[in-house]
Each structure stands twice: as C-alpha cells, then as structure tokens.
N, C-alpha and C. Protein backbone atom coordinates (compact mmCIF):
# COMPACT_ATOMS: atom_id res chain seq x y z
N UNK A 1 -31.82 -49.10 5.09
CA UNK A 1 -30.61 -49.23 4.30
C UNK A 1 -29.49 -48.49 5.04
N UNK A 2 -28.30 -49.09 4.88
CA UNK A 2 -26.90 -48.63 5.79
C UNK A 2 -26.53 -48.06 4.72
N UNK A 3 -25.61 -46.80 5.29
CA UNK A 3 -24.47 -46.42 4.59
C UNK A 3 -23.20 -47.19 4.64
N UNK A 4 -22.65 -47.82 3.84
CA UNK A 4 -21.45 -48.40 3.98
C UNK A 4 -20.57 -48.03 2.70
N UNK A 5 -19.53 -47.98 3.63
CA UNK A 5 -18.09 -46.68 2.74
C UNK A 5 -16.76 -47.12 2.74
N UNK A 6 -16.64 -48.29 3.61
CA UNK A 6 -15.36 -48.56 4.28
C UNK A 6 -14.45 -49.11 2.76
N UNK A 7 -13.18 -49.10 3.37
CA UNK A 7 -11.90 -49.21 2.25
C UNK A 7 -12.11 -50.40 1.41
N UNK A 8 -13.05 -51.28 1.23
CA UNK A 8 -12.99 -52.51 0.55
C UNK A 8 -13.82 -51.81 -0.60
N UNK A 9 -14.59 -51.12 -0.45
CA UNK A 9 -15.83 -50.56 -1.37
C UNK A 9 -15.80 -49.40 -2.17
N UNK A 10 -14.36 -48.37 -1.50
CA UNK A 10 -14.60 -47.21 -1.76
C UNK A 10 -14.59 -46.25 -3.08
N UNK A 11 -15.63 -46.07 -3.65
CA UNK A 11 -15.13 -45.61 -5.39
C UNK A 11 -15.51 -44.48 -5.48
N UNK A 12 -15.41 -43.49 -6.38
CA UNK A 12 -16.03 -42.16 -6.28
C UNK A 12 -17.45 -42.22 -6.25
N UNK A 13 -18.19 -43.36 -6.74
CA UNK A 13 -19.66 -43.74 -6.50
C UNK A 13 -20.37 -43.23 -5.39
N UNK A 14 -19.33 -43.88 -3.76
CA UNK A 14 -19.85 -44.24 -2.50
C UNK A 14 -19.24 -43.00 -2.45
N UNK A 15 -18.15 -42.45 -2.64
CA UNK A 15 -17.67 -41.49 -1.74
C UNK A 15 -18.76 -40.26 -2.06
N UNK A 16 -19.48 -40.09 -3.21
CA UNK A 16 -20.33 -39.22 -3.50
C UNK A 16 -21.81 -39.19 -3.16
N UNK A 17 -22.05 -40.62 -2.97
CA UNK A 17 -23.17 -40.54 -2.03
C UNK A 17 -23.20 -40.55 -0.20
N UNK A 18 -22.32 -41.07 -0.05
CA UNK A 18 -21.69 -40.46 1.34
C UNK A 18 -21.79 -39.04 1.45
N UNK A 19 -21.15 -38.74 0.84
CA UNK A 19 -21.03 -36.89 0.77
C UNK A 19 -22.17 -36.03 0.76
N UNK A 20 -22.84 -37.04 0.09
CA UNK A 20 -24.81 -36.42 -0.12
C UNK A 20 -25.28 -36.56 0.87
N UNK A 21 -24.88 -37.66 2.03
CA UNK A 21 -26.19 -37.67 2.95
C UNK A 21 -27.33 -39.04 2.19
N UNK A 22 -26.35 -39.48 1.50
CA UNK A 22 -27.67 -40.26 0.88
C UNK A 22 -27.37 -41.81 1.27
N UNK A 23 -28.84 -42.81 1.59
CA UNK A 23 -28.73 -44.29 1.94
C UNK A 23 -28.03 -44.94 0.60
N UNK A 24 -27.04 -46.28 0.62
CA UNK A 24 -27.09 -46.79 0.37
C UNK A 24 -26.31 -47.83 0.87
N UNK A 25 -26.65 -49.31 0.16
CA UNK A 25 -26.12 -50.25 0.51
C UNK A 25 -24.96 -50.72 -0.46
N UNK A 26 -23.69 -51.35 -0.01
CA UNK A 26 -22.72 -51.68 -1.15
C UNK A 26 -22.73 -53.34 -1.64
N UNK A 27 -23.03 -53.97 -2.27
CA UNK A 27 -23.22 -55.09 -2.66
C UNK A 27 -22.23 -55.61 -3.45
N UNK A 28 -20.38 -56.30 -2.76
CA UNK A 28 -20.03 -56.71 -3.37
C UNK A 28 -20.21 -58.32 -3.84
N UNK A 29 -19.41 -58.54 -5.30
CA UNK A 29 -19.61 -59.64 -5.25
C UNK A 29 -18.35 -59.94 -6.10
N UNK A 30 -18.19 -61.69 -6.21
CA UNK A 30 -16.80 -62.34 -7.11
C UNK A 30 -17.01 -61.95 -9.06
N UNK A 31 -16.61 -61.04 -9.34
CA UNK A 31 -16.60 -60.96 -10.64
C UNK A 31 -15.96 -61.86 -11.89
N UNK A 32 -16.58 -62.61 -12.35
CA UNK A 32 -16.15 -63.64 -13.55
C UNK A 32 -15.43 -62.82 -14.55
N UNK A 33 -14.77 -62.57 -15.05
CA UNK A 33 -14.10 -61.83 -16.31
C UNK A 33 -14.52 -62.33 -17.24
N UNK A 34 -14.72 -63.83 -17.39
CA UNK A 34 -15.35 -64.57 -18.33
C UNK A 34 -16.61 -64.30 -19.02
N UNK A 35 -17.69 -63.12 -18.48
CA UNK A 35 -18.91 -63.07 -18.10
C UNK A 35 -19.27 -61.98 -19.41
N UNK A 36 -20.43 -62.50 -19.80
CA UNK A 36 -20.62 -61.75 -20.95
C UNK A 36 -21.29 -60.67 -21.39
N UNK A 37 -22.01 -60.69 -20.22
CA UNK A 37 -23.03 -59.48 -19.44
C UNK A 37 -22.83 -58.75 -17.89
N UNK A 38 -22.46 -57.95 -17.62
CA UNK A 38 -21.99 -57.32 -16.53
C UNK A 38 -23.01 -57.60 -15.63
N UNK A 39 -24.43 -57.07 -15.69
CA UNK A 39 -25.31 -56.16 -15.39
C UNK A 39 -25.93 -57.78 -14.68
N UNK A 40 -26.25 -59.21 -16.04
CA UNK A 40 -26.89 -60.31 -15.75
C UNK A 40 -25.94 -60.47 -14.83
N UNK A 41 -25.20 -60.49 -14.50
CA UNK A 41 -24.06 -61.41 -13.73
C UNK A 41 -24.58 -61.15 -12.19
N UNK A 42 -24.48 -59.82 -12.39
CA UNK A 42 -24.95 -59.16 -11.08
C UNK A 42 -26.13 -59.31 -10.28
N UNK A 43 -26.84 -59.33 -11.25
CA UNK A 43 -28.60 -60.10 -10.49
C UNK A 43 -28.44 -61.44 -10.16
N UNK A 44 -27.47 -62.55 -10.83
CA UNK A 44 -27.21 -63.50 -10.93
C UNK A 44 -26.77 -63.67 -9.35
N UNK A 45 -25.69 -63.32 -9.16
CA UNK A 45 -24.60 -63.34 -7.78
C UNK A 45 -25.51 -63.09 -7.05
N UNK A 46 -26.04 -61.86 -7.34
CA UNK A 46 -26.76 -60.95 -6.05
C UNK A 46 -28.05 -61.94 -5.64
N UNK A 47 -28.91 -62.26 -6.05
CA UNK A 47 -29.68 -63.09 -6.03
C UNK A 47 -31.00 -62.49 -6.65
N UNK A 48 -30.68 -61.32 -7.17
CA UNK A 48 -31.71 -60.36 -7.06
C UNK A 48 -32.61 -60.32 -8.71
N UNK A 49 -33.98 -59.93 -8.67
CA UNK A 49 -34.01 -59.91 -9.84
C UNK A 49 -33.92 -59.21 -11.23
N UNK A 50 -33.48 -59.34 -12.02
CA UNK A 50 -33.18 -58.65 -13.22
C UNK A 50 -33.95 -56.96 -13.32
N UNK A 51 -34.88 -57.27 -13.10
CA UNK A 51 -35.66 -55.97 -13.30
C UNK A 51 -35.66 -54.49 -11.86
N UNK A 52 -34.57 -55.03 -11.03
CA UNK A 52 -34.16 -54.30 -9.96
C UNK A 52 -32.82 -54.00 -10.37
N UNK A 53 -32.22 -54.58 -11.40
CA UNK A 53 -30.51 -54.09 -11.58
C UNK A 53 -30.63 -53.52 -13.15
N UNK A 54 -29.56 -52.10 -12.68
CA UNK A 54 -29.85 -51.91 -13.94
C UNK A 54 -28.30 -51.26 -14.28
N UNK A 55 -28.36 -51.17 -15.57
CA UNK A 55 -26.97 -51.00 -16.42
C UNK A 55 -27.06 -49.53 -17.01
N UNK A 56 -25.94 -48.34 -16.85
CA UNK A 56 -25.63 -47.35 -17.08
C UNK A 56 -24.85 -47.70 -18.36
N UNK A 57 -25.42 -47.00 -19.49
CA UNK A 57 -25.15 -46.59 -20.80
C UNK A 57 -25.34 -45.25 -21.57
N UNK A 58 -23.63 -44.80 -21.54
CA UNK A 58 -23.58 -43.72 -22.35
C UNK A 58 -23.77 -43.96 -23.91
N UNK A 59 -24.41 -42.64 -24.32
CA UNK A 59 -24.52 -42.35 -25.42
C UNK A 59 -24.80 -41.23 -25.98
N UNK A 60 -24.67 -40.70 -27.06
CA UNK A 60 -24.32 -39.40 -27.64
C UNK A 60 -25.81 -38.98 -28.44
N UNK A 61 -26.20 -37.75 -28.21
CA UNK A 61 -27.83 -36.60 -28.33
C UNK A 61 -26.90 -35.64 -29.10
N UNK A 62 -27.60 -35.48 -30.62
CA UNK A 62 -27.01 -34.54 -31.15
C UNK A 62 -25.51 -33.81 -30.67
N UNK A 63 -24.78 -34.76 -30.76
CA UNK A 63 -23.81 -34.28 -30.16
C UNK A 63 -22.92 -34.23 -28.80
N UNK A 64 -23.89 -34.53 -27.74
CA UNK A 64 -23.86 -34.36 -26.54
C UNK A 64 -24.03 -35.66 -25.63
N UNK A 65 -22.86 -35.83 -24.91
CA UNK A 65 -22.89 -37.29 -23.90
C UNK A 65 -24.13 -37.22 -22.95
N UNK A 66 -24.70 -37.95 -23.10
CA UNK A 66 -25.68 -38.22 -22.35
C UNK A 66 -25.83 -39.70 -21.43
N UNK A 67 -26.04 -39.87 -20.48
CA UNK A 67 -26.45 -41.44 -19.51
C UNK A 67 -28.32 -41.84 -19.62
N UNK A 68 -27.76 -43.04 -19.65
CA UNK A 68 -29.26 -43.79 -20.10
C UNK A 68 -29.08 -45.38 -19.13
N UNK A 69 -29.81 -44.85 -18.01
CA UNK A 69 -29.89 -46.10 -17.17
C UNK A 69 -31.11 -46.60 -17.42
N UNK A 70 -31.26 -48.09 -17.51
CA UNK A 70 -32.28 -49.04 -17.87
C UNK A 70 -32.11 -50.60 -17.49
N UNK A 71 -32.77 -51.12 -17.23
CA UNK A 71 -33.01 -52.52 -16.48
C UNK A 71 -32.27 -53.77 -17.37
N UNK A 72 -31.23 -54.27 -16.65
CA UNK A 72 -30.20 -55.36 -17.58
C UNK A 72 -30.56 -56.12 -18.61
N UNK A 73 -31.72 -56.35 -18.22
CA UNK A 73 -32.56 -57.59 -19.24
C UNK A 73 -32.61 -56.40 -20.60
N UNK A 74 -32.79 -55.25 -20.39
CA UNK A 74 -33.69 -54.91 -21.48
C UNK A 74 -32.40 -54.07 -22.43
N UNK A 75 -33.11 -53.27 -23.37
CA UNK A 75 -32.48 -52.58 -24.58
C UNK A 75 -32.12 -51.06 -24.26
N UNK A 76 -31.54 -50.10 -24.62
CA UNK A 76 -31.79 -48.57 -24.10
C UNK A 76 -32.74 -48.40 -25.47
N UNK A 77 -33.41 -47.66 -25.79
CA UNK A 77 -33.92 -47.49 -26.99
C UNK A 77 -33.60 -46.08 -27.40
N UNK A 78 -32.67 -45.52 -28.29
CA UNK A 78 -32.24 -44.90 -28.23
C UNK A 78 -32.75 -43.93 -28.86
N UNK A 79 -33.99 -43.52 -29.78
CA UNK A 79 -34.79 -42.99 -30.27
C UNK A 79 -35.51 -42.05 -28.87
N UNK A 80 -35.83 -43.08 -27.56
CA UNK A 80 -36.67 -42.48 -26.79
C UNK A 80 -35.72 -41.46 -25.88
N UNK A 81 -34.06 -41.83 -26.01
CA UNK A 81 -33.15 -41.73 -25.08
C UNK A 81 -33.33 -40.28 -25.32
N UNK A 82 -33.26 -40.01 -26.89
CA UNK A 82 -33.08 -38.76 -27.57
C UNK A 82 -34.11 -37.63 -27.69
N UNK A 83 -35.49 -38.27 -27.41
CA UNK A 83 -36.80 -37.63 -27.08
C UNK A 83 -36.73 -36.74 -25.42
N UNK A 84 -36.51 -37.85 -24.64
CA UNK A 84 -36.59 -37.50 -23.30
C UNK A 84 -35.45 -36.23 -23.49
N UNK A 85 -34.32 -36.22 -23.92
CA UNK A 85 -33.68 -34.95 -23.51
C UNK A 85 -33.81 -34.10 -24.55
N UNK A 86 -35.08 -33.83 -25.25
CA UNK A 86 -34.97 -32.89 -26.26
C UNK A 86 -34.55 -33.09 -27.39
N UNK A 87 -33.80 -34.00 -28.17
CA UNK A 87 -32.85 -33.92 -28.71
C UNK A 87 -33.60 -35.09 -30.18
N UNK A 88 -32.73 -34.91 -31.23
CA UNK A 88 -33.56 -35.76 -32.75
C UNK A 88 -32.61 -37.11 -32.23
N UNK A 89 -31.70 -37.46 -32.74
CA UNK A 89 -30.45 -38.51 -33.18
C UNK A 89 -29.52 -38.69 -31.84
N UNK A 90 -29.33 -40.03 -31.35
CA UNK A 90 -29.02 -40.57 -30.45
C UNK A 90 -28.01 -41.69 -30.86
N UNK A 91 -26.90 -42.29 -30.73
CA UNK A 91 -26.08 -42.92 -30.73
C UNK A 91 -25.39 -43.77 -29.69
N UNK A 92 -25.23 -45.17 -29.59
CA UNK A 92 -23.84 -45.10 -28.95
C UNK A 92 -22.44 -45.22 -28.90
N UNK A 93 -22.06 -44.12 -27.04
CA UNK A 93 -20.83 -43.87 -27.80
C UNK A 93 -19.60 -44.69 -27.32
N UNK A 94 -18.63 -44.68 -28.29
CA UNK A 94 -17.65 -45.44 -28.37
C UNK A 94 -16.98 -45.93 -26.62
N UNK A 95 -16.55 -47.11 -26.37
CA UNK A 95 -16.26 -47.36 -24.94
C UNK A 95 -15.48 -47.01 -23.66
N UNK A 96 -14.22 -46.35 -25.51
CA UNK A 96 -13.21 -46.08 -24.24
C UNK A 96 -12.97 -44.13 -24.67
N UNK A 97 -14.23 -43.50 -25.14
CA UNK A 97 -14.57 -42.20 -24.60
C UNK A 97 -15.52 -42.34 -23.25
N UNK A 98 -16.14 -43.65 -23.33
CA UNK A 98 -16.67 -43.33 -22.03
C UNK A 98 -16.48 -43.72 -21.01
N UNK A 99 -15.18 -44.48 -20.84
CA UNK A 99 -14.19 -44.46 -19.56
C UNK A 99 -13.49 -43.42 -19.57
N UNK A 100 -13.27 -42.39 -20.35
CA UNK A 100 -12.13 -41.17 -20.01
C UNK A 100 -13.30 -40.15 -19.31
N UNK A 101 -14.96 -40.10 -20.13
CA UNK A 101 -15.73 -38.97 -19.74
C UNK A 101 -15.90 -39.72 -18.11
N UNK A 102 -16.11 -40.98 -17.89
CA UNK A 102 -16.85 -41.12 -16.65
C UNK A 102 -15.70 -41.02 -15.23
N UNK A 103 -14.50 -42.04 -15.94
CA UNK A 103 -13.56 -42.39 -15.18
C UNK A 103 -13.66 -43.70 -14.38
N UNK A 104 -14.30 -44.45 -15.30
CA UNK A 104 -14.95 -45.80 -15.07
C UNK A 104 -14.38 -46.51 -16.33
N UNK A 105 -14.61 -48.46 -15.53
CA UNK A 105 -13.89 -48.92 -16.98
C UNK A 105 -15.46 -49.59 -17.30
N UNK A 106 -15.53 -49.96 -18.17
CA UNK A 106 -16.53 -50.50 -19.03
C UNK A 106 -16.93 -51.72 -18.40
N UNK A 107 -18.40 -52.05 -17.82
CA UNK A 107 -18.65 -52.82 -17.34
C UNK A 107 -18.89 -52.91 -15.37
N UNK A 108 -18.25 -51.50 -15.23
CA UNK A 108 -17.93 -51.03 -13.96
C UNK A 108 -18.75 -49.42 -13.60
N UNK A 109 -19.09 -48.85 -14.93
CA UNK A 109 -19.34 -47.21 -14.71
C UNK A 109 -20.58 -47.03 -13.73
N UNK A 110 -20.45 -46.33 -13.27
CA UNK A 110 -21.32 -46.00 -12.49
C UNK A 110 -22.39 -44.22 -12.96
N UNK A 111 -23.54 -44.88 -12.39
CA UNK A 111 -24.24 -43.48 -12.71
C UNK A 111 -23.84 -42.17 -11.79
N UNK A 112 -23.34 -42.71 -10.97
CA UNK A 112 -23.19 -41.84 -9.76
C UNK A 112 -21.70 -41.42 -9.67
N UNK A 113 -21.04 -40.05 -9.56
CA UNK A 113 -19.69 -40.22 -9.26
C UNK A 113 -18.64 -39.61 -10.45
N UNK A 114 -19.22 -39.55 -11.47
CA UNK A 114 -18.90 -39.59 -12.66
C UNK A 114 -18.25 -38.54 -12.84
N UNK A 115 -16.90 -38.65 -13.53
CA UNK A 115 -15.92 -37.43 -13.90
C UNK A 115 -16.56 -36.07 -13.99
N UNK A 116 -16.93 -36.37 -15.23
CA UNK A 116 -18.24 -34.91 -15.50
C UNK A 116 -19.17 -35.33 -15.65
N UNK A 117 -19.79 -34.64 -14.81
CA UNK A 117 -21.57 -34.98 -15.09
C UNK A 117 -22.21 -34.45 -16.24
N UNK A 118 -23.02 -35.67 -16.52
CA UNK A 118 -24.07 -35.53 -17.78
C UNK A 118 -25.32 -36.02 -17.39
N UNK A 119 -26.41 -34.89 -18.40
CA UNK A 119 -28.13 -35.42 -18.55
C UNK A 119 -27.76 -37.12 -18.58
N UNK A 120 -29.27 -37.29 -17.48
CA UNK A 120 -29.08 -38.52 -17.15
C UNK A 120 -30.85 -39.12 -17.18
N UNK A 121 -31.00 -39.63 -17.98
CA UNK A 121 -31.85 -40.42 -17.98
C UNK A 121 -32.50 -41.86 -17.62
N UNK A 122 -33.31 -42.02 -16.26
CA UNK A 122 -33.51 -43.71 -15.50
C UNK A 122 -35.27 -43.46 -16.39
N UNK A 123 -34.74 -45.06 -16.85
CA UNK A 123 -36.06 -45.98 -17.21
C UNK A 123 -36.98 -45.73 -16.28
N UNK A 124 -38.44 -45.17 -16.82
CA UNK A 124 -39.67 -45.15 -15.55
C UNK A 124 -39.84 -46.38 -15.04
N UNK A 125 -39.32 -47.48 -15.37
CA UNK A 125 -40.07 -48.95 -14.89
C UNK A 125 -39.15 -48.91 -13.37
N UNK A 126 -37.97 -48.00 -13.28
CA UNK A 126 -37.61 -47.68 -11.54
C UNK A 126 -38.76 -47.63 -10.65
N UNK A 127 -39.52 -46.98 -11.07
CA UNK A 127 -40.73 -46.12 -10.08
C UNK A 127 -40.90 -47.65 -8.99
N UNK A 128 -41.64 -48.66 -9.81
CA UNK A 128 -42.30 -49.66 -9.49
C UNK A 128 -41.41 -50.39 -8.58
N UNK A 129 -39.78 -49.87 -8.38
CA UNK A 129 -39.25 -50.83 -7.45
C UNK A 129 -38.66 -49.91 -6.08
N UNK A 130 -38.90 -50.74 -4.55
CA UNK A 130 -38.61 -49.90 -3.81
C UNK A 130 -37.18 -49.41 -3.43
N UNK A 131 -36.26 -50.43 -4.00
CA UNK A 131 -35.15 -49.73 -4.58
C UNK A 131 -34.60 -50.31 -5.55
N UNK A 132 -33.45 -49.71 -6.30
CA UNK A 132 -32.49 -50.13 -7.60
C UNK A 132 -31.33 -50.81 -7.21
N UNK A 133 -30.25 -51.39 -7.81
CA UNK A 133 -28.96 -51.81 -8.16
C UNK A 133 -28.44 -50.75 -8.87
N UNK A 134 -26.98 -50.20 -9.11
CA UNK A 134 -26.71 -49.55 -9.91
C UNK A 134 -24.99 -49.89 -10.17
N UNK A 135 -24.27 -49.99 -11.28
CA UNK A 135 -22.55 -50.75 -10.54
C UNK A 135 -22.20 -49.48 -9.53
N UNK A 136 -21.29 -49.94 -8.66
CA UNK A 136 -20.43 -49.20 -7.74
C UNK A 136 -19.63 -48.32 -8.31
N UNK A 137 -18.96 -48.27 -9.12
CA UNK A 137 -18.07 -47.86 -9.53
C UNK A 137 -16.79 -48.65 -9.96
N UNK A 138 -17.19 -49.94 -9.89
CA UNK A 138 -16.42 -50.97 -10.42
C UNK A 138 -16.67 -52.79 -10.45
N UNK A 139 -16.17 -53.18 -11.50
CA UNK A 139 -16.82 -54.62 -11.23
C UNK A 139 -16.58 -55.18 -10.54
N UNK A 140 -17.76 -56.10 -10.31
CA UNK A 140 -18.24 -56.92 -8.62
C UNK A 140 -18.24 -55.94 -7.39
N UNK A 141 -19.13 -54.46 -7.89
CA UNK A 141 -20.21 -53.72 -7.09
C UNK A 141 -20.85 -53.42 -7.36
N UNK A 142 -22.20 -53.52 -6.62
CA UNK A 142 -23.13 -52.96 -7.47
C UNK A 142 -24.08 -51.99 -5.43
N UNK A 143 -24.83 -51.01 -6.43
CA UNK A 143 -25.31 -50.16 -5.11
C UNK A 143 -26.60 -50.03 -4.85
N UNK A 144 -27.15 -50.73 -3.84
CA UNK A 144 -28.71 -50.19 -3.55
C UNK A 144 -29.34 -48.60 -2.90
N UNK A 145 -30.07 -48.46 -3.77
CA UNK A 145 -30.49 -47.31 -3.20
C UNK A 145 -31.61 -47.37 -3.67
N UNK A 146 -32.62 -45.94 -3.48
CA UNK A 146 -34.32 -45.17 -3.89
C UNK A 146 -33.80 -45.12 -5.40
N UNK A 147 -35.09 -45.53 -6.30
CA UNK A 147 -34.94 -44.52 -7.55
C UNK A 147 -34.54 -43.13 -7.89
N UNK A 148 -35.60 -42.58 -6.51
CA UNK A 148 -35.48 -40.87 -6.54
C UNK A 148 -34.30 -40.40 -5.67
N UNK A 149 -33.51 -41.28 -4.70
CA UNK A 149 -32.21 -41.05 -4.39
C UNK A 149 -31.01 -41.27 -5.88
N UNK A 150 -31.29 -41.86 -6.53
CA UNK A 150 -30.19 -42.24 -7.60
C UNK A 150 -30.72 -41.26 -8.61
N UNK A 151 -31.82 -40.11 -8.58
CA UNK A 151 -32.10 -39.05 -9.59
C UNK A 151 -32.13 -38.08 -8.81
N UNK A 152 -31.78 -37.58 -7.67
CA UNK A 152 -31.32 -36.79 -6.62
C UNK A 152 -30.10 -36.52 -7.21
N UNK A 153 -29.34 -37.81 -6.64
CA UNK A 153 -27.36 -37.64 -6.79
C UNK A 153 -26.94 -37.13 -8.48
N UNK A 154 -27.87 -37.84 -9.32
CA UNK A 154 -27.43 -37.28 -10.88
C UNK A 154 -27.96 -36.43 -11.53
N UNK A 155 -29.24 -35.19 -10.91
CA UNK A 155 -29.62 -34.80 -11.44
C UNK A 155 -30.54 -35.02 -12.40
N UNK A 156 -30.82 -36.51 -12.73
CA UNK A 156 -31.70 -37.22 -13.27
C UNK A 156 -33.00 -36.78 -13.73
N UNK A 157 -33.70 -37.64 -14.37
CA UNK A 157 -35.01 -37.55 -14.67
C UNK A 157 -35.57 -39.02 -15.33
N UNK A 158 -36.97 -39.54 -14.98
CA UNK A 158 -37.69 -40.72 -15.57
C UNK A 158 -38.26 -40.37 -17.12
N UNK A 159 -37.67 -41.56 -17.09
CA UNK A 159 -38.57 -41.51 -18.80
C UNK A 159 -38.80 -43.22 -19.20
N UNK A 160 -39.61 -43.11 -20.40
CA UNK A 160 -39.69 -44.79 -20.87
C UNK A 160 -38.52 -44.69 -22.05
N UNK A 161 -37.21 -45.08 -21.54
CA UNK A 161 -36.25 -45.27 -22.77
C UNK A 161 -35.68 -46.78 -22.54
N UNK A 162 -36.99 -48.03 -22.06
CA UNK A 162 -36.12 -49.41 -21.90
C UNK A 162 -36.88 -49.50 -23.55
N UNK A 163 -36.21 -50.69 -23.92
CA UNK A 163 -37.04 -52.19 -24.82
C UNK A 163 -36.75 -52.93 -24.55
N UNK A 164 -37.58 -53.95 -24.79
CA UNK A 164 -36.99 -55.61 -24.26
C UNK A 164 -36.10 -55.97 -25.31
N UNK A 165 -35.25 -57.06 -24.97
CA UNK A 165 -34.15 -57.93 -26.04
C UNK A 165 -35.18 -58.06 -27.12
C-alpha cells in the first residue's frame, strides 16, 4: 500500500496519517449527491465489497461522544456500542453536532483526523479483512488501510457493535 497525500486528496484524514508514518491508499471517486447511502455508494464505485467499507457513526454514551465504525451494509447496535465503552445508554447524535465535533460534513466524516478525538469503537468483523475502507475526510474518498493501523491512528479498540439491516 502507497502513501498518497497529494493536493487532490488532501483532508485532515491523510494529512494525519501521513504524519503517523502510517500506509494508506486514497480512493477517490465521482460522488452522486443523489445517493442515499454514502458508505453503499462507495463499495459500489469502488468495486469493492460491502463488508470491507465501513461507515463512521457518532453517537452519544451516557453523555459522552463516542465513534462507532461498522461495515455499510450493517446497523451500529447501539446497546453493544455502549457496553464496549463501559457505559448503560447509547444514542444517536444529532448531525450537525457531529460536523462541528468532527469537522466533517455528514456523509464525509472520517474516523481519522477528527477535530477532537473521541473513544472509538471498530466492529470485530475488521479483523477478518486484510484491509478496510474508511471516508477520507470527504465525499467521494474513501481510505485503505490495516484494521490495526485505523485503531493505531484513533486510539481505537474491537468490539462486536455491527447488526445486520
């Protein structure tokens, strides 16, 4: 996997894994606005399959913003979201607190890069792939990298918080 950073790509995403020392690849693509699913669109374009791309979703732990990355096809389950970090009651939170916390627009946020960092939780079903999708930091990018590189950069941790549709 290449590092690629150059000015067509560059979001606080890349510039932060750049900065790490860490592989990844930038995968742009033509973004539909029309599109009703960010995350499908992206496996769609990309060619790639669903269960390698996955969608960053904030949501609120007793209180507290938390990230819950999990595989496009599927659900966050937010009961487990709230287990994995300790926590009873899990929510999600409203869209455009979580473009001011991330500095991302909706549909674009990235796990990586993020205004302030928050507990971050990736679906264990990562393990099983030799690498992820994750958005760039904006729509029509999305970023390949390791599971354990994308829980490196966020501080992360695995847990089972997918469900299926």
């Amino acid at each position: 996997m290449a590092r690629r950073a150059d000015a067509s790509v560059g979001t606080p995403a890349t510039v932060a894994l750049t900065r790490a020392g860490i592989a990844f690849t930038a995968h742009p693509y033509e973004h539909d606005p029309r599109a009703a699913a960010y995350g499908l669109e992206a496996a769609e374009k990309l060619g790639i399959e669903p269960a390698r791309v996955f969608k960053t979703l904030l949501a609120t732990v007793d209180g507290g913003l938390a990230v819950g990355i999990v595989p496009v096809a599927d659900q966050l389950d937010l009961k487990a979201l709230a287990a994995a970090l300790g926590g009873k009651r899990a929510e999600m939170t409203d869209p455009a607190l979580a473009e001011r916390k991330t500095g991302y627009v909706v549909g674009g946020i990235s796990p990586i890069g993020q205004k302030t960092p928050l507990p971050t939780v990736l679906d264990e079903s990562a393990i099983l792939c030799e690498t992820v999708f994750v958005s760039g930091g904006r729509r029509g990018l999305d970023l390949e990298l390791t599971p354990d590189d994308l829980l490196a950069i966020t501080a992360g941790r695995y847990a089972p918080i997918a469900r299926p549709r």
